[in-house]
PDB file of N, CA and C in Angstrom:
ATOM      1  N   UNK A   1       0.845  -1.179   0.000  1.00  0.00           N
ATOM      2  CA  UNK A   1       0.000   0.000   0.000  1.00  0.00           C
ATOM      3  C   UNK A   1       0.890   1.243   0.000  1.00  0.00           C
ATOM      4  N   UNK A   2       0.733   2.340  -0.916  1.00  0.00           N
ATOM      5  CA  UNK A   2       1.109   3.215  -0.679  1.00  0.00           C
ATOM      6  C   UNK A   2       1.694   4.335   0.442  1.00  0.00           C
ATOM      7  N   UNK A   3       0.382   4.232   1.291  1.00  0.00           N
ATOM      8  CA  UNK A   3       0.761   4.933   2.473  1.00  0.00           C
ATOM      9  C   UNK A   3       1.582   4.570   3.324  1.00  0.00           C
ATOM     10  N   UNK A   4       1.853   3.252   3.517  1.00  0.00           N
ATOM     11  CA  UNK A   4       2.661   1.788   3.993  1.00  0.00           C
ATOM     12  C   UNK A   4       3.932   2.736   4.175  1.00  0.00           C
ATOM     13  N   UNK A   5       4.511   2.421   2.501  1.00  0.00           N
ATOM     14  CA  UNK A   5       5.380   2.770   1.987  1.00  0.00           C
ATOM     15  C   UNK A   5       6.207   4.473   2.498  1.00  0.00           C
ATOM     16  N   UNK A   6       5.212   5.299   1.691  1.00  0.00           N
ATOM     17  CA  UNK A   6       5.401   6.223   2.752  1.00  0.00           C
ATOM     18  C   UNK A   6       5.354   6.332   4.017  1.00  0.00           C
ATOM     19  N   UNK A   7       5.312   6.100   4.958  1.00  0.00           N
ATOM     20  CA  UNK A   7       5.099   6.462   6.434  1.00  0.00           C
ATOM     21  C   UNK A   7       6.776   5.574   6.475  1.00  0.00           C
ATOM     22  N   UNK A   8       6.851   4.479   5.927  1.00  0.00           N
ATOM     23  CA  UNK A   8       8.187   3.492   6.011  1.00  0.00           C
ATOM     24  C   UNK A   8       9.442   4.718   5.814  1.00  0.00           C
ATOM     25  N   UNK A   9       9.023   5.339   4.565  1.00  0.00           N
ATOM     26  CA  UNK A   9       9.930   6.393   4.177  1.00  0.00           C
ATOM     27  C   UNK A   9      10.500   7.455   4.939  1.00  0.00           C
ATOM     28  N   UNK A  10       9.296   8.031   6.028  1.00  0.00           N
ATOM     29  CA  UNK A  10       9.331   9.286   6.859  1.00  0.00           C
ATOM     30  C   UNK A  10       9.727  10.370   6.198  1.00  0.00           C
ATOM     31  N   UNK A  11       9.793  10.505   4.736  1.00  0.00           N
ATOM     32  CA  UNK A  11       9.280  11.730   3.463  1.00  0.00           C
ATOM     33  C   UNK A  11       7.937  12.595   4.298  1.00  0.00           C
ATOM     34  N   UNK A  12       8.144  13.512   4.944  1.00  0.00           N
ATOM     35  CA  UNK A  12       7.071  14.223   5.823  1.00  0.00           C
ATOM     36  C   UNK A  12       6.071  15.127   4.113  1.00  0.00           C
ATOM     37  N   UNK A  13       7.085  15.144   3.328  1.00  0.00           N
ATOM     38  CA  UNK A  13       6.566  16.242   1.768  1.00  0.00           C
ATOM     39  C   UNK A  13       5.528  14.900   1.254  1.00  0.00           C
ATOM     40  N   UNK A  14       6.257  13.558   1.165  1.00  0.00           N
ATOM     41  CA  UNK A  14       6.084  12.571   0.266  1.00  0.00           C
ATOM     42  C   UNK A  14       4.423  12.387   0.974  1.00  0.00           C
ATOM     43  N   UNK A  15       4.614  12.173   2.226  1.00  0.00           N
ATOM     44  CA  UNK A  15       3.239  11.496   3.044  1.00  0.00           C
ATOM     45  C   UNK A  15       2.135  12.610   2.981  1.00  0.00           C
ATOM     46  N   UNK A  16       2.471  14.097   3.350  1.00  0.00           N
ATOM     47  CA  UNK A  16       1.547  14.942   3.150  1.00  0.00           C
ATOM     48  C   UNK A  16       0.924  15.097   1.694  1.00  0.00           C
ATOM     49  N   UNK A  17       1.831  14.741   1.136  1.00  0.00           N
ATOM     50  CA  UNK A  17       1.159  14.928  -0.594  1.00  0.00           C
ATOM     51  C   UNK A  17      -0.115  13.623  -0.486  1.00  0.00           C
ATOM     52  N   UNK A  18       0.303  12.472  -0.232  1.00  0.00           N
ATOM     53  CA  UNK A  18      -0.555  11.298  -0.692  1.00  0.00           C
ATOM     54  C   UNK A  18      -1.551  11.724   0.107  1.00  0.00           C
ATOM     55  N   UNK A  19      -1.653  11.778   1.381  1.00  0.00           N
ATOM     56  CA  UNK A  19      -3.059  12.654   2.147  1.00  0.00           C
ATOM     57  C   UNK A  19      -3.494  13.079   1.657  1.00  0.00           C
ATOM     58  N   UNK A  20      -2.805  14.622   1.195  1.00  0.00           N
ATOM     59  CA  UNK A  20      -4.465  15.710   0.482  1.00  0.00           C
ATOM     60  C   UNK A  20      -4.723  14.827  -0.476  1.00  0.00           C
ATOM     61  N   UNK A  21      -3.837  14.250  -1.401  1.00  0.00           N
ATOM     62  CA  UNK A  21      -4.796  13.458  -2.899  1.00  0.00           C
ATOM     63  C   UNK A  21      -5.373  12.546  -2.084  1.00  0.00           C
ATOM     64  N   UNK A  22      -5.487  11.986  -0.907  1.00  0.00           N
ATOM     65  CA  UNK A  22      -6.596  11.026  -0.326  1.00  0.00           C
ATOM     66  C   UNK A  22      -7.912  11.859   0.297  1.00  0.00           C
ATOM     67  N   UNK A  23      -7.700  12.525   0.662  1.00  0.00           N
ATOM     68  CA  UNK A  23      -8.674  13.534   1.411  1.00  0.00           C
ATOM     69  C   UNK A  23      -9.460  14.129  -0.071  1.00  0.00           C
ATOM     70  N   UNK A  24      -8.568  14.662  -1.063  1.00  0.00           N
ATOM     71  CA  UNK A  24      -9.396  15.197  -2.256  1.00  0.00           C
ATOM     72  C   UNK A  24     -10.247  14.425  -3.093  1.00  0.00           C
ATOM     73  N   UNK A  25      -9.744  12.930  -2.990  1.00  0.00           N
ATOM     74  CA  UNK A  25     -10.331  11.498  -3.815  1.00  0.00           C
ATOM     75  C   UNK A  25     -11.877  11.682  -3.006  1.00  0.00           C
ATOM     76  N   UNK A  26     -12.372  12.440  -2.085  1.00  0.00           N
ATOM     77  CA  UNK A  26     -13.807  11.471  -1.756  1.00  0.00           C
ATOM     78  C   UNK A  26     -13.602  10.677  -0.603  1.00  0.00           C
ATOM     79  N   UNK A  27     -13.967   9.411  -0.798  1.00  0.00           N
ATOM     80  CA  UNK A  27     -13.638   8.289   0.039  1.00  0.00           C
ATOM     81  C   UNK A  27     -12.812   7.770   0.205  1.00  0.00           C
ATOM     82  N   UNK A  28     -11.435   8.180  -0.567  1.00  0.00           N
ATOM     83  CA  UNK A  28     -10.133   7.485  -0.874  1.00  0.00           C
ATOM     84  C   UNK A  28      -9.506   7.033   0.636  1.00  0.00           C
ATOM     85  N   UNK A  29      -9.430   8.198   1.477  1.00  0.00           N
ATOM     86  CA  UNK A  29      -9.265   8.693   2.593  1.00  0.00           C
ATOM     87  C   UNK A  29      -9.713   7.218   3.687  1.00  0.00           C
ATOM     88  N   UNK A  30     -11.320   7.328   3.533  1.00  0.00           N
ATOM     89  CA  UNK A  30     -11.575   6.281   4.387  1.00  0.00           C
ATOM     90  C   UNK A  30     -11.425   4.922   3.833  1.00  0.00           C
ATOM     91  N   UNK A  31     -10.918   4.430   2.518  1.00  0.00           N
ATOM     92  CA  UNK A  31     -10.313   2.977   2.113  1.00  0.00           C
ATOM     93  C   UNK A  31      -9.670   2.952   2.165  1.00  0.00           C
ATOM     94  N   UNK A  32      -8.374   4.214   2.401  1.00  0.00           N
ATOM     95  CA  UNK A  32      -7.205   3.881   3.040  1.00  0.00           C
ATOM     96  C   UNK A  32      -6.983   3.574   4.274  1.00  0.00           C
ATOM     97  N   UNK A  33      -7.474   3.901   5.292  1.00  0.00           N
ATOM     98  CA  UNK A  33      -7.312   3.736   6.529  1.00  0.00           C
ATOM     99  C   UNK A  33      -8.494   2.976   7.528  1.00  0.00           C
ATOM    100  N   UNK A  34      -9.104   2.513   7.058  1.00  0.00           N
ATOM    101  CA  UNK A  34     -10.002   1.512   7.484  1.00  0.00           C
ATOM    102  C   UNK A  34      -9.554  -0.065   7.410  1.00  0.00           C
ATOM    103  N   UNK A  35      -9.658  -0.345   8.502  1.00  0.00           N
ATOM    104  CA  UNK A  35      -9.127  -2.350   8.378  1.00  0.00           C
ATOM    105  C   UNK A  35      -7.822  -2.057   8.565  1.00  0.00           C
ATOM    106  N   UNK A  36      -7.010  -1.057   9.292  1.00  0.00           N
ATOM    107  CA  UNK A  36      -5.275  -0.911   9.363  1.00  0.00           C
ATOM    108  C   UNK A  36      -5.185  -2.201  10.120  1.00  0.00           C
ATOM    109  N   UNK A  37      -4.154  -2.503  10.358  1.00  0.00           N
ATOM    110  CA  UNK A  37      -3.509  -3.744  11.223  1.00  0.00           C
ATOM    111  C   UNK A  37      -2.925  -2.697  12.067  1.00  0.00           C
ATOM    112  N   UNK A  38      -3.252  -3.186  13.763  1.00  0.00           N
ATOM    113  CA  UNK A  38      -2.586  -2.140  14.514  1.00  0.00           C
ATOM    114  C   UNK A  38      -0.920  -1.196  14.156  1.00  0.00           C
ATOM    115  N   UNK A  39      -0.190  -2.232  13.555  1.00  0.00           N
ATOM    116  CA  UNK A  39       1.360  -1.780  13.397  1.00  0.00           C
ATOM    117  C   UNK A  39       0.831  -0.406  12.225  1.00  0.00           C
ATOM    118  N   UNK A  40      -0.108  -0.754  11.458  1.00  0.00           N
ATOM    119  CA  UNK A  40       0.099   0.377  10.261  1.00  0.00           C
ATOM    120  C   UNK A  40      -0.588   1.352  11.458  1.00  0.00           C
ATOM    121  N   UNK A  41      -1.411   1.234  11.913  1.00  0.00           N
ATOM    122  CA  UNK A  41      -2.031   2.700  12.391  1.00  0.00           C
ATOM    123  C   UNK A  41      -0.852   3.499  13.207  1.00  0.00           C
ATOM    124  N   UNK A  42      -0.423   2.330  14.268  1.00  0.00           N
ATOM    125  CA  UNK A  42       0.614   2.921  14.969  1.00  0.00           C
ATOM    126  C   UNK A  42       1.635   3.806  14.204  1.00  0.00           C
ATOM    127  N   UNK A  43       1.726   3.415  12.810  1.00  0.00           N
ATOM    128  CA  UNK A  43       3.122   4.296  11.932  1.00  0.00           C
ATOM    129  C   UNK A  43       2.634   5.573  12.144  1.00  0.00           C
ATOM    130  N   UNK A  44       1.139   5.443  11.597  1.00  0.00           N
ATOM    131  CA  UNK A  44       0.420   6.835  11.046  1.00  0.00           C
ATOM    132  C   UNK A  44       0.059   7.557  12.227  1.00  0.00           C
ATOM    133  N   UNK A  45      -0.248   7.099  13.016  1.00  0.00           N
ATOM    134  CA  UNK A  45      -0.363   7.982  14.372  1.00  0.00           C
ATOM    135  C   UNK A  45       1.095   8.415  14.756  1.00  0.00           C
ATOM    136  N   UNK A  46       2.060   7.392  15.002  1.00  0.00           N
ATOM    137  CA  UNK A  46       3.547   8.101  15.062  1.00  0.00           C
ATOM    138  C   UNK A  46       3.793   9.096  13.876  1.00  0.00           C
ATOM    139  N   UNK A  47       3.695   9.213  13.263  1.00  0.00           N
ATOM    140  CA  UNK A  47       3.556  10.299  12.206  1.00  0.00           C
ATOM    141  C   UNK A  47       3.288  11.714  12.414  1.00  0.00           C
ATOM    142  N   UNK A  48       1.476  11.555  12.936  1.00  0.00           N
ATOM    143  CA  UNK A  48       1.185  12.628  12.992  1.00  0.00           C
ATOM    144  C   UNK A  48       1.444  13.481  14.287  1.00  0.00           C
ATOM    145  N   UNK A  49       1.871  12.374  15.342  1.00  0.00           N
ATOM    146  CA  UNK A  49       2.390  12.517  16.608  1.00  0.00           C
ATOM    147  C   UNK A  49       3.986  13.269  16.254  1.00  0.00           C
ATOM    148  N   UNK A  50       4.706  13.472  15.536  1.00  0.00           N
ATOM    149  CA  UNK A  50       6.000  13.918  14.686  1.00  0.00           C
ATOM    150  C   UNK A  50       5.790  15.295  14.252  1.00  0.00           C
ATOM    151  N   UNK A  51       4.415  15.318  13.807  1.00  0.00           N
ATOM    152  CA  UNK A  51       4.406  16.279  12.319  1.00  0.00           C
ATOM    153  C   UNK A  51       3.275  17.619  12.508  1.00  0.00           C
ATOM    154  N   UNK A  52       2.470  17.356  13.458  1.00  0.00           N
ATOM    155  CA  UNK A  52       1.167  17.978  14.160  1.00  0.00           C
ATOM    156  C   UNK A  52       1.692  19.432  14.350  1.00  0.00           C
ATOM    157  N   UNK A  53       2.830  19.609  15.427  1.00  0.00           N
ATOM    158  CA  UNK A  53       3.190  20.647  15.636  1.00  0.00           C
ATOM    159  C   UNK A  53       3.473  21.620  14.309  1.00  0.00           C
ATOM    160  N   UNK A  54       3.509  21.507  13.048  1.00  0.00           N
ATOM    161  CA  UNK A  54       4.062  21.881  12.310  1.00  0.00           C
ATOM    162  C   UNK A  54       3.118  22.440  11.814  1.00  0.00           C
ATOM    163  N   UNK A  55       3.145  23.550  11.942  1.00  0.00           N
ATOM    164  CA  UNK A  55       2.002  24.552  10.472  1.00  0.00           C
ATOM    165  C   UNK A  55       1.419  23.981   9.464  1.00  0.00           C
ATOM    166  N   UNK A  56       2.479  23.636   8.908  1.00  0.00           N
ATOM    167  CA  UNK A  56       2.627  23.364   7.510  1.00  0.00           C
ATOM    168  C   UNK A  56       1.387  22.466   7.593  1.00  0.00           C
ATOM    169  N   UNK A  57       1.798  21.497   8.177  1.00  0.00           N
ATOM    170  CA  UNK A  57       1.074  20.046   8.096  1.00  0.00           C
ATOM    171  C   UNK A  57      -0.664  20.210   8.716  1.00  0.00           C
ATOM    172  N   UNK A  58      -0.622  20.899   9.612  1.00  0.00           N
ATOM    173  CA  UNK A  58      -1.713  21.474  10.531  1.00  0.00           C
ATOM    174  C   UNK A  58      -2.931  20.676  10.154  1.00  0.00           C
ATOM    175  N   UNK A  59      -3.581  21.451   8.957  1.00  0.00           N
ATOM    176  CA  UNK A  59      -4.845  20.591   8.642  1.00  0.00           C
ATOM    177  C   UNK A  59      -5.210  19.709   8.053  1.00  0.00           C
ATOM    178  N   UNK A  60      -3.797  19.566   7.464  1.00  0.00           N
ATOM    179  CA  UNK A  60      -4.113  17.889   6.651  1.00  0.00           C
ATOM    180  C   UNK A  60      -4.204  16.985   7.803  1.00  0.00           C
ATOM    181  N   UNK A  61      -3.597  17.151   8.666  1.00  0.00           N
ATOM    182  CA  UNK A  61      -3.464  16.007   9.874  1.00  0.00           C
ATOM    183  C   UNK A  61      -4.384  15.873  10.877  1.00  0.00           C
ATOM    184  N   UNK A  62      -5.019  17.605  11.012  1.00  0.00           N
ATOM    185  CA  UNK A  62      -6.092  17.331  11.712  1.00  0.00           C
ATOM    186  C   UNK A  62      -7.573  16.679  11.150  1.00  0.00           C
ATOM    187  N   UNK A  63      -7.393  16.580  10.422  1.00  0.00           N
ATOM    188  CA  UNK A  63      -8.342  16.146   8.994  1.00  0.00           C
ATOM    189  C   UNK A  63      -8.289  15.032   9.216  1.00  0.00           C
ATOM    190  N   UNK A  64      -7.100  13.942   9.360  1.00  0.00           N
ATOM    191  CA  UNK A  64      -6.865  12.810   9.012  1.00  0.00           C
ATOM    192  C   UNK A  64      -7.013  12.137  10.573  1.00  0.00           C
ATOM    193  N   UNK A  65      -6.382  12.669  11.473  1.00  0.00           N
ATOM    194  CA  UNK A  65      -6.560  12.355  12.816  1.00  0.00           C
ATOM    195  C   UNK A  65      -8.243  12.226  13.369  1.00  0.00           C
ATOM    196  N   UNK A  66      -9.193  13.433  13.101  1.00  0.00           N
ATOM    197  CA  UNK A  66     -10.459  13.169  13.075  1.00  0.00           C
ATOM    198  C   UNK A  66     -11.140  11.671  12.682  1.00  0.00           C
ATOM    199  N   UNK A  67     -10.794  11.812  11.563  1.00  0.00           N
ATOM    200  CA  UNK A  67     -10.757  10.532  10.636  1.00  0.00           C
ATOM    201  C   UNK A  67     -11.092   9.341  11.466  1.00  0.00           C
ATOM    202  N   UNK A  68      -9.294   9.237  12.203  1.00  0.00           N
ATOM    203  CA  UNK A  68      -8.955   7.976  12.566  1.00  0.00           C
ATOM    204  C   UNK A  68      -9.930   7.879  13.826  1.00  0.00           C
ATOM    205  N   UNK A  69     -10.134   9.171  14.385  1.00  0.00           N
ATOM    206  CA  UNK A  69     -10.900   8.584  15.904  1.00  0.00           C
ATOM    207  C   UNK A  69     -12.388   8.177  15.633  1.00  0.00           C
ATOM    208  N   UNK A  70     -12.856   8.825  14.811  1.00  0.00           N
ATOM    209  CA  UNK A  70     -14.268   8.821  14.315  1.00  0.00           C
ATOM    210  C   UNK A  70     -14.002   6.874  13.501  1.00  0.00           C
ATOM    211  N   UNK A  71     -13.026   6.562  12.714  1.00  0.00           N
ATOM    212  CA  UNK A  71     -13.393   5.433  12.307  1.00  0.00           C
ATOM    213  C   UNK A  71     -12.996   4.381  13.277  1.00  0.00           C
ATOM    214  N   UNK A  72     -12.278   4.588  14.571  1.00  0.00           N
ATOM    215  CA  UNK A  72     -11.851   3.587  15.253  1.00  0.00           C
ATOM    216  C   UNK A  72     -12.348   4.213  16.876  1.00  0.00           C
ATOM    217  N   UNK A  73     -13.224   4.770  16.327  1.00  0.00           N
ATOM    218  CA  UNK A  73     -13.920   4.892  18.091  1.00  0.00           C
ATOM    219  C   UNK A  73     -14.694   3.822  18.805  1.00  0.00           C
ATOM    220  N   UNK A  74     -15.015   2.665  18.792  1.00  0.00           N
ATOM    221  CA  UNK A  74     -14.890   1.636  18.872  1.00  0.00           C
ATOM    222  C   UNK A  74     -14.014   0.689  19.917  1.00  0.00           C
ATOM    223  N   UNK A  75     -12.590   1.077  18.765  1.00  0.00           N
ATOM    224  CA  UNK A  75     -11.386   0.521  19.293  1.00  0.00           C
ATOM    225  C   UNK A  75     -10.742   1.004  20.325  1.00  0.00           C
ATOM    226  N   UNK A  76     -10.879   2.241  20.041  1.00  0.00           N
ATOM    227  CA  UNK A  76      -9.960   2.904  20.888  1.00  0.00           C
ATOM    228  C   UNK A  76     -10.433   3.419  22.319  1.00  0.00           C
ATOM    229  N   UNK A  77      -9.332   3.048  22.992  1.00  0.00           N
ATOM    230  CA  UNK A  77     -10.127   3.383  24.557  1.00  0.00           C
ATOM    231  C   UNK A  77     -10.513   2.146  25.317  1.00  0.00           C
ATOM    232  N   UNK A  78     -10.258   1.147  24.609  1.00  0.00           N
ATOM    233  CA  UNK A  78     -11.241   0.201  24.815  1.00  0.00           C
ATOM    234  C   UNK A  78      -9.924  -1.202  25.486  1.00  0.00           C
ATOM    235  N   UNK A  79      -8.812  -0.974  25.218  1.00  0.00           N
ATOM    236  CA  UNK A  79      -7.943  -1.505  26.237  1.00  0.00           C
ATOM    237  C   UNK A  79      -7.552  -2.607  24.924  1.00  0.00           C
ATOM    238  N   UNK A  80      -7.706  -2.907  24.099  1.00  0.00           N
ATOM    239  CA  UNK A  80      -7.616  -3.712  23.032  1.00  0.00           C
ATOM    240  C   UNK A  80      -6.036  -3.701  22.167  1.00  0.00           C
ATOM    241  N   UNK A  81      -5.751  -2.441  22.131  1.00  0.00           N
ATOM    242  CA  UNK A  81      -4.302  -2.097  21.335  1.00  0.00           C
ATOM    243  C   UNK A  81      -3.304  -0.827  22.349  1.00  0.00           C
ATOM    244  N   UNK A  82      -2.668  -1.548  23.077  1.00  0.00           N
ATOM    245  CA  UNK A  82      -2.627  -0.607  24.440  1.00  0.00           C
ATOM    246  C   UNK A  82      -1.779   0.878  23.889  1.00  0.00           C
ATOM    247  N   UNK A  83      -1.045   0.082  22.871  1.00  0.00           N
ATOM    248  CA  UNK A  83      -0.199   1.250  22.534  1.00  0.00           C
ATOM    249  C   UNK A  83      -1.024   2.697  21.764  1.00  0.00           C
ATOM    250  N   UNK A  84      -1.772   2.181  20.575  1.00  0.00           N
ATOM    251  CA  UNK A  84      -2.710   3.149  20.101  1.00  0.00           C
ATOM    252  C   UNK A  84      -3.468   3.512  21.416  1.00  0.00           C
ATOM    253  N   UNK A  85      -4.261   3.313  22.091  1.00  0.00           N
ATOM    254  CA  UNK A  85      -4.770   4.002  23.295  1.00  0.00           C
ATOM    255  C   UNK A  85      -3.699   5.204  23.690  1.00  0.00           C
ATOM    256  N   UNK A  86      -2.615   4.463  24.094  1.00  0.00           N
ATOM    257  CA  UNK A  86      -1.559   5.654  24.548  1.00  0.00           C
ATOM    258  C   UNK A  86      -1.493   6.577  23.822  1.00  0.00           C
ATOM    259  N   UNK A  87      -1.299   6.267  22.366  1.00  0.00           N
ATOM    260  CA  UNK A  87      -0.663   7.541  21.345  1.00  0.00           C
ATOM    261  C   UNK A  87      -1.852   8.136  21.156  1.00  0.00           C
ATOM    262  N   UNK A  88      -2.942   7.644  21.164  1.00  0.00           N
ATOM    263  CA  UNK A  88      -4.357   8.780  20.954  1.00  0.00           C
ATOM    264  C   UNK A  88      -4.486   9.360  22.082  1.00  0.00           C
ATOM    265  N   UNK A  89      -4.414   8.455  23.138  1.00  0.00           N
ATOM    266  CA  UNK A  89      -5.727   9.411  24.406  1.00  0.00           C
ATOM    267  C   UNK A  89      -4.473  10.374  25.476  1.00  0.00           C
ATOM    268  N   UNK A  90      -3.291   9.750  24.971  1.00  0.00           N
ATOM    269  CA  UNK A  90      -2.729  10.403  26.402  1.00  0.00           C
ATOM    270  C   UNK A  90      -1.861  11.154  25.260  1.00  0.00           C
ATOM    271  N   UNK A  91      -0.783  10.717  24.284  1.00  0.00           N
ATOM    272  CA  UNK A  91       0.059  11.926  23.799  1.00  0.00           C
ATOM    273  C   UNK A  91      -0.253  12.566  22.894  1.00  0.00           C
ATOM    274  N   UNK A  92      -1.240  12.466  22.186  1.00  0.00           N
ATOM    275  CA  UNK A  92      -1.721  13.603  21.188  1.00  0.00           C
ATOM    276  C   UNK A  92      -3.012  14.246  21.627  1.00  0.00           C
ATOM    277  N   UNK A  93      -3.259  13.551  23.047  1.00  0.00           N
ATOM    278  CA  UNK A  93      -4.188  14.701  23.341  1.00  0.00           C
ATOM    279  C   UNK A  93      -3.557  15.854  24.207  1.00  0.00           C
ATOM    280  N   UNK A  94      -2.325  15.309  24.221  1.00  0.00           N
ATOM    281  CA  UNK A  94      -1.459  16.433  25.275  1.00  0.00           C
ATOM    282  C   UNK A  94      -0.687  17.399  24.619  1.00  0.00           C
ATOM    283  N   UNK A  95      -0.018  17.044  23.039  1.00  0.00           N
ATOM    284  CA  UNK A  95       0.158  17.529  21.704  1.00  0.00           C
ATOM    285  C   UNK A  95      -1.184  18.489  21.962  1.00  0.00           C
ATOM    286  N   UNK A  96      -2.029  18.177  21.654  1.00  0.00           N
ATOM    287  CA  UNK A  96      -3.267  19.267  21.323  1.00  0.00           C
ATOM    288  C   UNK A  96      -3.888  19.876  22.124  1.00  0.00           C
ATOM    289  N   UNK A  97      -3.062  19.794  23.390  1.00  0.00           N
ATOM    290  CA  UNK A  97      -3.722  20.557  24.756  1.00  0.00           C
ATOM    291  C   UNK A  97      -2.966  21.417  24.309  1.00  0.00           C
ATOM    292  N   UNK A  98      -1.357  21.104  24.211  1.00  0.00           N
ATOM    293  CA  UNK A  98      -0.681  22.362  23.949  1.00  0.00           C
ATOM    294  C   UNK A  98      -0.787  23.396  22.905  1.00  0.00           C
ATOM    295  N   UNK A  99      -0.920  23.064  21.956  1.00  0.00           N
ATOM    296  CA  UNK A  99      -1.088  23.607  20.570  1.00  0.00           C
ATOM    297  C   UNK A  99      -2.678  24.745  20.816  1.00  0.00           C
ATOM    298  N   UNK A 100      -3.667  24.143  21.408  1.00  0.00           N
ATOM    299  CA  UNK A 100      -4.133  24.994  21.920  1.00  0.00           C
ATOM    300  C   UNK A 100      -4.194  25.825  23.104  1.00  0.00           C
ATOM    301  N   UNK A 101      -3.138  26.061  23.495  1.00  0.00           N
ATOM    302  CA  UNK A 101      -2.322  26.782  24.724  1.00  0.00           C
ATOM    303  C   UNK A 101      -1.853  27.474  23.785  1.00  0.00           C
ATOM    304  N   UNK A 102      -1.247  27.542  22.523  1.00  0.00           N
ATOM    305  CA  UNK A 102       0.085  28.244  22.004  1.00  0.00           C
ATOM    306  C   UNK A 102      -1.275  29.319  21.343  1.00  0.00           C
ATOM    307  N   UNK A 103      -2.091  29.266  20.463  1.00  0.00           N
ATOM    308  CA  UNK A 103      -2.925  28.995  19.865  1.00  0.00           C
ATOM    309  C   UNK A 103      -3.302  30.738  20.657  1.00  0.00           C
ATOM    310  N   UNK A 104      -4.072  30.166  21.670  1.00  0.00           N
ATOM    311  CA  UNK A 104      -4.726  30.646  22.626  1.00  0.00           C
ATOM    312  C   UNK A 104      -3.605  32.245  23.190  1.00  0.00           C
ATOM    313  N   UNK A 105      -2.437  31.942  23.420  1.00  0.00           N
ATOM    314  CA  UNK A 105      -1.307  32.613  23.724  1.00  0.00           C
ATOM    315  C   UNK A 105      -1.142  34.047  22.575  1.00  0.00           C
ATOM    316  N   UNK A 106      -1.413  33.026  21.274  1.00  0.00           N
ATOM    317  CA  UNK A 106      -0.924  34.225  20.231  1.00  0.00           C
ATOM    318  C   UNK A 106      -2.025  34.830  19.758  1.00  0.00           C
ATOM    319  N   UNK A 107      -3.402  34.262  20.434  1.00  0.00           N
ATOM    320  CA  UNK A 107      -4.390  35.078  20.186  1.00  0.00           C
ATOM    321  C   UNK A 107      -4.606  36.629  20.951  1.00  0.00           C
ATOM    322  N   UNK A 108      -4.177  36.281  22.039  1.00  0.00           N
ATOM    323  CA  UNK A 108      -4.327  36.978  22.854  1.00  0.00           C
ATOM    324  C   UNK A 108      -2.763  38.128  23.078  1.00  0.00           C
ATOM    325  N   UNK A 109      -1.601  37.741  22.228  1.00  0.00           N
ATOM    326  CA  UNK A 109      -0.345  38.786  22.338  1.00  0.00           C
ATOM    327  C   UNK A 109      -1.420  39.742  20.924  1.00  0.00           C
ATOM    328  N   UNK A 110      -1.843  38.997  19.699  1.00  0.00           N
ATOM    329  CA  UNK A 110      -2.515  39.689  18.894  1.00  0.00           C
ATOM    330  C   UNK A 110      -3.276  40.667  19.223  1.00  0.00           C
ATOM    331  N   UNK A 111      -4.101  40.513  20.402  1.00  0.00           N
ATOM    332  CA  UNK A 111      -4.984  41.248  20.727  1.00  0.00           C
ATOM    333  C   UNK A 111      -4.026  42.443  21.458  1.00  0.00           C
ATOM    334  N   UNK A 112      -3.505  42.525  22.287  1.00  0.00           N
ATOM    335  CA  UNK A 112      -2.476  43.228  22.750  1.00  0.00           C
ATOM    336  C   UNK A 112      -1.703  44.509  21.968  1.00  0.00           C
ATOM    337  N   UNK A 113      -1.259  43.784  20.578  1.00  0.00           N
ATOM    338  CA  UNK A 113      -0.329  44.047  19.628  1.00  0.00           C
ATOM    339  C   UNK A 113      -1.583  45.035  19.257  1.00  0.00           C
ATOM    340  N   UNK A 114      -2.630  44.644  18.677  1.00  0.00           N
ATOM    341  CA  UNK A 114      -3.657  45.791  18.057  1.00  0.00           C
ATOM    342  C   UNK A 114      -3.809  46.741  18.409  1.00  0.00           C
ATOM    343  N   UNK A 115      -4.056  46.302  20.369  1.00  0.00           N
ATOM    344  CA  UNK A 115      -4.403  47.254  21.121  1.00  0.00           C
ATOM    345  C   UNK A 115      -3.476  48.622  21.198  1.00  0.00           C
ATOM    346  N   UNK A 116      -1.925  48.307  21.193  1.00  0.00           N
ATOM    347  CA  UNK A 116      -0.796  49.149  21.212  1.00  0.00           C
ATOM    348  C   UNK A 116      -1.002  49.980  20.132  1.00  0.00           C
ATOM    349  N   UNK A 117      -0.882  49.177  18.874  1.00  0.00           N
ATOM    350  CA  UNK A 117      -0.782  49.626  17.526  1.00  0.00           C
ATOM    351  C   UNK A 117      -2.321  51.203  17.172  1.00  0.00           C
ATOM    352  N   UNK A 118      -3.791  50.671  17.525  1.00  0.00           N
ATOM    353  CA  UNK A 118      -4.014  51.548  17.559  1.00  0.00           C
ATOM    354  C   UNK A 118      -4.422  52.563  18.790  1.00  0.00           C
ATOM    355  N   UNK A 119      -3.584  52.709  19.577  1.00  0.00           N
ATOM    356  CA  UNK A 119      -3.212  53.990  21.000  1.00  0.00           C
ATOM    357  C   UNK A 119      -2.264  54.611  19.786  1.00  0.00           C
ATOM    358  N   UNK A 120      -1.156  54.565  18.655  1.00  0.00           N
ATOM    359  CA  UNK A 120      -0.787  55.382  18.396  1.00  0.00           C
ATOM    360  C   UNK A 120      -0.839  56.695  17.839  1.00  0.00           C
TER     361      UNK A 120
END
């Protein structure tokens, strides 16, 4: 499988490309990642667990991460694949506690910055 392949690669350009053309295909998206064998999800969650912080990557991943919880909500949580439990519930929700801390931070220097900008 393609994505296999990539994620094997850790090409962060290579893997984000095949995403959006999966996300843009329609359903491509969910026949790719439906029926993973725990090891593949684990890549792709280590992945986005890598790559999240990154601008760049931002919404393709949050896109794709949705994805995964919505198609494996089910699974997950559920004590079945201990490691995916971990990488979803405890470190990328702590990834995304922060990110919305940072988020939250530069909303609010923005607001600040305006405020200065027009007192002049």
């Amino acid at each position: 499988m393609a994505l296999n392949e990539a994620l094997e690669q850790q090409n962060p350009e290579v893997i984000l490309s095949l995403l959006e053309e999966l996300i843009q295909r329609g359903n491509a998206l969910e026949i790719a990642l439906c029926n993973r064998h725990p090891d593949e999800l684990k890549m792709l969650l280590d992945f986005i667990k890598w790559k999240i912080q990154d601008y760049r990557y931002q919404n393709v991943l949050v896109q794709v991460l949705r994805f995964v919880v919505d198609a494996y909500s089910g699974v997950i949580g559920q004590g079945l694949e201990p490691e995916i439990d971990h990488a979803v519930m405890v470190e990328l929700r702590g990834i995304l506690e922060s990110e919305v801390q940072v988020a939250e931070s530069l909303t609010s220097l923005k607001g600040q910055i305006d405020m200065v900008l027009k007192m002049q």
